[in-house]
N, C-alpha and C. Protein backbone atom coordinates (compact mmCIF):
# COMPACT_ATOMS: atom_id res chain seq x y z
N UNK A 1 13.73 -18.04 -27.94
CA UNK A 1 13.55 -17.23 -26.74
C UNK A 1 14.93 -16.85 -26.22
N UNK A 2 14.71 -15.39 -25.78
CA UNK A 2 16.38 -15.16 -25.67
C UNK A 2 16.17 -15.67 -23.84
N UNK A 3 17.84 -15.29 -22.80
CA UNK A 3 17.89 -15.62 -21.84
C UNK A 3 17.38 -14.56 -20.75
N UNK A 4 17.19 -13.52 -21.27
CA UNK A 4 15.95 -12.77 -20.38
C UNK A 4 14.38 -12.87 -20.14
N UNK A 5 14.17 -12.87 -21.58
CA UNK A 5 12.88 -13.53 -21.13
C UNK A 5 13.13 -15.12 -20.18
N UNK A 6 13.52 -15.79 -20.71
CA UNK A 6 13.59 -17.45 -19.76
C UNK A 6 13.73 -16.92 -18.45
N UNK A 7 14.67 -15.82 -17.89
CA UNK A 7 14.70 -15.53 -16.83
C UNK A 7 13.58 -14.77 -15.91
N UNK A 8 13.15 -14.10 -17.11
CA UNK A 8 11.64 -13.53 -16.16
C UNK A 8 10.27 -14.74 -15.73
N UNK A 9 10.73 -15.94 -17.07
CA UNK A 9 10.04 -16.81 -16.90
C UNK A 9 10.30 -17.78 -14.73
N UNK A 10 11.45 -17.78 -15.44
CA UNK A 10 11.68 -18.12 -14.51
C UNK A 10 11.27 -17.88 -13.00
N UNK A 11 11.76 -16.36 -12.94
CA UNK A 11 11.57 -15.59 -11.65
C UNK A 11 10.09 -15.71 -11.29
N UNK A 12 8.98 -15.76 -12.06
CA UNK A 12 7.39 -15.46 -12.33
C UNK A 12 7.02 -17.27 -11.57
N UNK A 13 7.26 -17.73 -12.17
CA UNK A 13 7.82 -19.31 -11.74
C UNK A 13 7.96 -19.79 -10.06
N UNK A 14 8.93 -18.85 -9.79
CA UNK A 14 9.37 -19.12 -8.60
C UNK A 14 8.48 -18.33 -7.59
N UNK A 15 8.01 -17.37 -7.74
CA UNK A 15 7.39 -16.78 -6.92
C UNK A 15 6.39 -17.13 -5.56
N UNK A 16 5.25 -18.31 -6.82
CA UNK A 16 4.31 -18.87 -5.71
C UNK A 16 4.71 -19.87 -4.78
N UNK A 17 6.37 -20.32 -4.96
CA UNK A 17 6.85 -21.52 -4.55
C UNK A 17 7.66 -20.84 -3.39
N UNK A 18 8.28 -19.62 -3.47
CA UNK A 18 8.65 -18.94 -2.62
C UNK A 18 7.62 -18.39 -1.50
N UNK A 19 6.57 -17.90 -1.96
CA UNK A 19 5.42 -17.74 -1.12
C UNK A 19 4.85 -18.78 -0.38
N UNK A 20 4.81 -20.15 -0.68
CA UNK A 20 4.65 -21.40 -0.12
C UNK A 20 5.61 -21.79 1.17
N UNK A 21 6.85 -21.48 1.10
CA UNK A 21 8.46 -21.81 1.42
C UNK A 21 8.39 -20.98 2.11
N UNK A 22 7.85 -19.48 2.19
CA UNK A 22 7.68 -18.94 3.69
C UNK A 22 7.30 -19.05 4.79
N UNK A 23 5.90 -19.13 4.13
CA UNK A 23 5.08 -20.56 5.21
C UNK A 23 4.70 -21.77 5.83
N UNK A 24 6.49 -22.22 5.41
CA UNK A 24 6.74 -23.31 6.27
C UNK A 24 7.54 -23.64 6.90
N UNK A 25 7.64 -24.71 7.79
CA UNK A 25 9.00 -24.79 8.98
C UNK A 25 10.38 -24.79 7.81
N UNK A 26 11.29 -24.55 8.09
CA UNK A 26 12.42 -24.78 7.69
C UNK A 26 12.94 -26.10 7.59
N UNK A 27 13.47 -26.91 6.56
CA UNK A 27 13.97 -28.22 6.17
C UNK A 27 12.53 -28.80 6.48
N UNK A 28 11.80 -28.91 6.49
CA UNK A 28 10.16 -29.51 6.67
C UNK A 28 10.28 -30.32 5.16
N UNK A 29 9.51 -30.71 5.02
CA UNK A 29 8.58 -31.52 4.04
C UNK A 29 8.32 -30.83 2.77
N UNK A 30 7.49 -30.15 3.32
CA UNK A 30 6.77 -29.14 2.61
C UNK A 30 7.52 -27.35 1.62
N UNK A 31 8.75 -27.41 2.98
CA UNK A 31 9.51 -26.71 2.33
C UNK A 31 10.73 -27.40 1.50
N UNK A 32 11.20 -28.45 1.19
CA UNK A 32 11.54 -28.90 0.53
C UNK A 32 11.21 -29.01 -0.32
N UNK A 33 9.89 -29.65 -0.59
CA UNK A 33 9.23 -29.39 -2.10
C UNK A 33 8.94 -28.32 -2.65
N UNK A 34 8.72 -27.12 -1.47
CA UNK A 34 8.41 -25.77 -2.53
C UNK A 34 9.91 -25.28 -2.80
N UNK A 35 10.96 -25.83 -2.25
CA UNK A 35 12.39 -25.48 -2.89
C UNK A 35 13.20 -26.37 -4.32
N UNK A 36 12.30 -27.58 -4.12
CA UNK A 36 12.65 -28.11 -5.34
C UNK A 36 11.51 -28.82 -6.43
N UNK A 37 10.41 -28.72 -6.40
CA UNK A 37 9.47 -28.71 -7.59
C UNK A 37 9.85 -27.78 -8.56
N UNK A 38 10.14 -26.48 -8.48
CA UNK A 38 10.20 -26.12 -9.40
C UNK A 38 11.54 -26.19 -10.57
N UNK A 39 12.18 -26.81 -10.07
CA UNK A 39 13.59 -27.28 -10.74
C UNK A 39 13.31 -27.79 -11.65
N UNK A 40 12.56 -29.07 -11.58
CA UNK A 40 11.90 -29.77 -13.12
C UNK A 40 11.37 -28.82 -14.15
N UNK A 41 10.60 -27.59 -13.69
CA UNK A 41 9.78 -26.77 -14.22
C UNK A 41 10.94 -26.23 -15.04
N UNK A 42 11.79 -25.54 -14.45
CA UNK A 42 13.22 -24.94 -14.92
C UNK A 42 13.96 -25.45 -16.08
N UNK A 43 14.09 -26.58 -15.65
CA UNK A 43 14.81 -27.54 -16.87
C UNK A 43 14.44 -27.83 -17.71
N UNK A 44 12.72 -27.86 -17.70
CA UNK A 44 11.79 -28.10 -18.80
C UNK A 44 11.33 -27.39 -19.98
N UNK A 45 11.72 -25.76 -19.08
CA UNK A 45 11.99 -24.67 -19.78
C UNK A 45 13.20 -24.56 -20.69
N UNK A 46 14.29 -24.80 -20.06
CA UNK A 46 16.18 -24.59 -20.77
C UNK A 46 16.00 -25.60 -21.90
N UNK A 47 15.22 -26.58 -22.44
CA UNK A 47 15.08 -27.91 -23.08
C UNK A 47 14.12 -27.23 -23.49
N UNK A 48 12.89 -26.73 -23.67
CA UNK A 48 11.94 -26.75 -24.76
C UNK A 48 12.19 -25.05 -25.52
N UNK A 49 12.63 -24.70 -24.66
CA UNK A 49 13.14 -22.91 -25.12
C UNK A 49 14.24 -23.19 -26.32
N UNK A 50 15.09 -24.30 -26.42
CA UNK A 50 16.32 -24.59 -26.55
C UNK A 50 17.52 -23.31 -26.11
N UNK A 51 17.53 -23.21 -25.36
CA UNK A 51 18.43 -21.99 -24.17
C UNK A 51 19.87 -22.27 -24.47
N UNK A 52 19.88 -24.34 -24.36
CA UNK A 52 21.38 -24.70 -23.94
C UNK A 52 21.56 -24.24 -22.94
N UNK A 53 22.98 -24.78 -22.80
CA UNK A 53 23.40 -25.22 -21.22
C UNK A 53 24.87 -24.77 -21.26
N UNK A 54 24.57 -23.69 -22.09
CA UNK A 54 25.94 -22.38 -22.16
C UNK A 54 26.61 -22.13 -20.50
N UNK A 55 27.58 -21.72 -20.23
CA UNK A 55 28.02 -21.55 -19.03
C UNK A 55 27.32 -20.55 -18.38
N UNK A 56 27.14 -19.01 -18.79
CA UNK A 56 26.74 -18.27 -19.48
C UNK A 56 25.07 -18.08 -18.66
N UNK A 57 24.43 -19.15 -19.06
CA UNK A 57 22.65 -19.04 -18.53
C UNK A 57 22.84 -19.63 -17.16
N UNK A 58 23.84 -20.24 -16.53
CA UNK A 58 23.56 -20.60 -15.52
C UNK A 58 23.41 -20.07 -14.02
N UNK A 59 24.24 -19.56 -14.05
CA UNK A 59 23.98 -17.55 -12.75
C UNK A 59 22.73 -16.80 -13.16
N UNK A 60 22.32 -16.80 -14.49
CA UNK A 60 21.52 -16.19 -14.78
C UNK A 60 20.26 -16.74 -14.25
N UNK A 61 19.96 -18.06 -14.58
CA UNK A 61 18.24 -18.46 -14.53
C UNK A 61 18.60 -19.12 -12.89
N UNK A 62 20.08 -19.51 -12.15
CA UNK A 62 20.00 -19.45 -10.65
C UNK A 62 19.66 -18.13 -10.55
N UNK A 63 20.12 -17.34 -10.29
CA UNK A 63 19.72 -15.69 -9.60
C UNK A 63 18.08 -15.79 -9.87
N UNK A 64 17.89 -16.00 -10.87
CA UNK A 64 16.42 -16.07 -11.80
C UNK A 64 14.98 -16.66 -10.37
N UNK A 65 15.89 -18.08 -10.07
CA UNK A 65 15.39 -18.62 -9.33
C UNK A 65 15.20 -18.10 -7.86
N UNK A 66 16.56 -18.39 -7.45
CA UNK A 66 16.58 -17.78 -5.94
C UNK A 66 15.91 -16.22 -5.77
N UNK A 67 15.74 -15.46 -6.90
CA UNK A 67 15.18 -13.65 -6.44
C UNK A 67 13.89 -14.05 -6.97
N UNK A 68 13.15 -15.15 -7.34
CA UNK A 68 11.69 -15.49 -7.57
C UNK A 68 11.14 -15.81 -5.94
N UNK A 69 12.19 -17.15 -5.27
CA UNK A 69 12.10 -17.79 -4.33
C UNK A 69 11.89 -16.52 -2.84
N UNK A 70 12.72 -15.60 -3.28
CA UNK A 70 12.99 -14.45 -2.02
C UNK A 70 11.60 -13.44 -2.07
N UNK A 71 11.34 -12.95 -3.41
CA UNK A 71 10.28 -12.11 -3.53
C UNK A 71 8.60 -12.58 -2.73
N UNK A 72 8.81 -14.02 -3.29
CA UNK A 72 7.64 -14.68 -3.10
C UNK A 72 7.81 -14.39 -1.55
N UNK A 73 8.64 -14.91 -0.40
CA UNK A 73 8.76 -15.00 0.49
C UNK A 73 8.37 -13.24 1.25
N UNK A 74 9.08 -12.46 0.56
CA UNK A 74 8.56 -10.86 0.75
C UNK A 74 7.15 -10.79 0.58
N UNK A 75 6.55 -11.41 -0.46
CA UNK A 75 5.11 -10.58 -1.03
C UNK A 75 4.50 -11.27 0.45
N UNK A 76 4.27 -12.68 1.25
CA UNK A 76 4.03 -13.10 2.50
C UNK A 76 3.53 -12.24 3.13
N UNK A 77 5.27 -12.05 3.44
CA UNK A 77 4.95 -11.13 4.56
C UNK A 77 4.55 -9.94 4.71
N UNK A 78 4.13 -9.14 3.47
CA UNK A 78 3.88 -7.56 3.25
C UNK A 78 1.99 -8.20 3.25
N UNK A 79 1.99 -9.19 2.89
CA UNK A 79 0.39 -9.54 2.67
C UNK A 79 -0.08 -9.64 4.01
N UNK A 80 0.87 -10.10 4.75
CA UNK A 80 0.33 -10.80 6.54
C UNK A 80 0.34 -9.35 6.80
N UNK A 81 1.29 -8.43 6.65
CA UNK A 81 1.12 -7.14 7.29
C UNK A 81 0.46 -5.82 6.99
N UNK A 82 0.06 -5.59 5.48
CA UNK A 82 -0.37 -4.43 4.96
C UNK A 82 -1.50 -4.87 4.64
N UNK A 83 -2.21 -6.37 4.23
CA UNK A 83 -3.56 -6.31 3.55
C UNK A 83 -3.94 -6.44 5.09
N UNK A 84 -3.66 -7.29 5.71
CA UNK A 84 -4.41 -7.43 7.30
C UNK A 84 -5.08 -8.79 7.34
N UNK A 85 -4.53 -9.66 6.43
CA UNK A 85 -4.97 -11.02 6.18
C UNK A 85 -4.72 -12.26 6.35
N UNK A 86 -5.22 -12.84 6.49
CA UNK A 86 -4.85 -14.09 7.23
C UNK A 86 -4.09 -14.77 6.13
N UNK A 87 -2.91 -15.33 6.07
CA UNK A 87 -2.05 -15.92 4.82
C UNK A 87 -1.82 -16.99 5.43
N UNK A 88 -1.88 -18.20 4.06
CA UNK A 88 -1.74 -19.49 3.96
C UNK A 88 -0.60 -19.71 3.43
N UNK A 89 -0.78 -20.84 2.55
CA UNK A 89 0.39 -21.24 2.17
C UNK A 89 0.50 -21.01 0.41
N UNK A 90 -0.85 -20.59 -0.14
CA UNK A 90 -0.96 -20.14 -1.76
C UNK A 90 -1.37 -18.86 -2.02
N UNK A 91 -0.39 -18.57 -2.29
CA UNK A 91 -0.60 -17.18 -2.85
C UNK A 91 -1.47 -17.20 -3.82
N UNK A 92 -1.82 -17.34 -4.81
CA UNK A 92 -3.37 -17.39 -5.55
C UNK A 92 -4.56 -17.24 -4.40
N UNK A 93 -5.04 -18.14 -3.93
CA UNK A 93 -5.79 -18.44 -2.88
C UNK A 93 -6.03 -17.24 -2.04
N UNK A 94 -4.95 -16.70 -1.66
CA UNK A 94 -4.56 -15.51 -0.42
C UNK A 94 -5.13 -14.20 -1.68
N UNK A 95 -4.78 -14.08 -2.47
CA UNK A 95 -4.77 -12.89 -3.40
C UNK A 95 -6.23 -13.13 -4.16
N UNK A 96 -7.02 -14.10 -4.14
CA UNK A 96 -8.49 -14.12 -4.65
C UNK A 96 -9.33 -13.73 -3.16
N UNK A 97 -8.50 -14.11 -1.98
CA UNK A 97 -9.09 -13.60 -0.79
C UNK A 97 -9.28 -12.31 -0.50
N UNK A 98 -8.21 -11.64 -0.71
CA UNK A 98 -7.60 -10.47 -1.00
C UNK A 98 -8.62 -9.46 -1.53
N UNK A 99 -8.87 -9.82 -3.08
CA UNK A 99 -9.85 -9.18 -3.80
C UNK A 99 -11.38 -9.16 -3.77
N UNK A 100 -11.18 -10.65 -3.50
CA UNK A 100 -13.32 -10.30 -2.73
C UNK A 100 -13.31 -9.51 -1.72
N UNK A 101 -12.43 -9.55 -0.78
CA UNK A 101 -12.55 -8.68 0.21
C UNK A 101 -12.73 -7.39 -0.08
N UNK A 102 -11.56 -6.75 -1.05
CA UNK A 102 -11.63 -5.40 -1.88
C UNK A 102 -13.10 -4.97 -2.07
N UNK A 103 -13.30 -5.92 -2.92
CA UNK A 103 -14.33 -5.40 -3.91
C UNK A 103 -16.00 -6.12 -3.07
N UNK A 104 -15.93 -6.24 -1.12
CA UNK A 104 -16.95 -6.18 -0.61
C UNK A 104 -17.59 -8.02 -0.72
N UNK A 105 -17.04 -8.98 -1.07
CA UNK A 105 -17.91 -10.00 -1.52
C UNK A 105 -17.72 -10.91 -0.35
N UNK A 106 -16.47 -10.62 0.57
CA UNK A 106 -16.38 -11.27 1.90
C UNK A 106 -16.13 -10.79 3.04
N UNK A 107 -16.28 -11.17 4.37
CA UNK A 107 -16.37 -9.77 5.07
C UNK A 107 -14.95 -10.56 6.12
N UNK A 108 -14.02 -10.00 6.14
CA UNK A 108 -12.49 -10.92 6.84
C UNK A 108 -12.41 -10.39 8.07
């Protein structure tokens, strides 16, 4: 696997954890863990991809991380404001809400 894909992996990765990390207090509990669970995930990746630990991948799959962590935190707030929906703390959850609603199966 080259270091772009790992990095999209990555970014894809970070997203729902960033979306979590919006919706919570700052230095909290909760945002701590959605800032560092996925680190293991990360590393688990650079080790089974065999990536190495080139100088090289490391700006790369950080940026990777932190613009997963930021987006997630964007998609939030465009969801609290453009779908008109009540947002939690999982984006899955929020986005299956999302779509029954669409497609008539719940009434919000």
């Amino acid at each position: 696997m080259n270091l772009i894909a790992l990095s999209g992996i990555v970014f894809i990765v970070n997203v729902p954890f960033g979306y979590w990390r919006a919706n919570t207090k700052k230095f909290s509990r909760d945002w701590f863990l959605s800032v560092h669970i996925p680190v293991p995930i990360v590393i688990a990746l650079r080790i089974f991809t065999g990536i190495g630990w080139h100088f090289i991948t490391f700006p790369v799959l950080i940026g990777s991380f932190f613009l997963g962590q930021f987006f997630g935190s964007v998609l939030l707030r465009w969801i609290a404001k453009y779908a008109r929906a009540n947002v939690s703390s999982c984006l899955f959850l929020d986005l299956i809400k999302i779509i029954n609603t669409f497609l008539g199966k719940n009434k919000a």
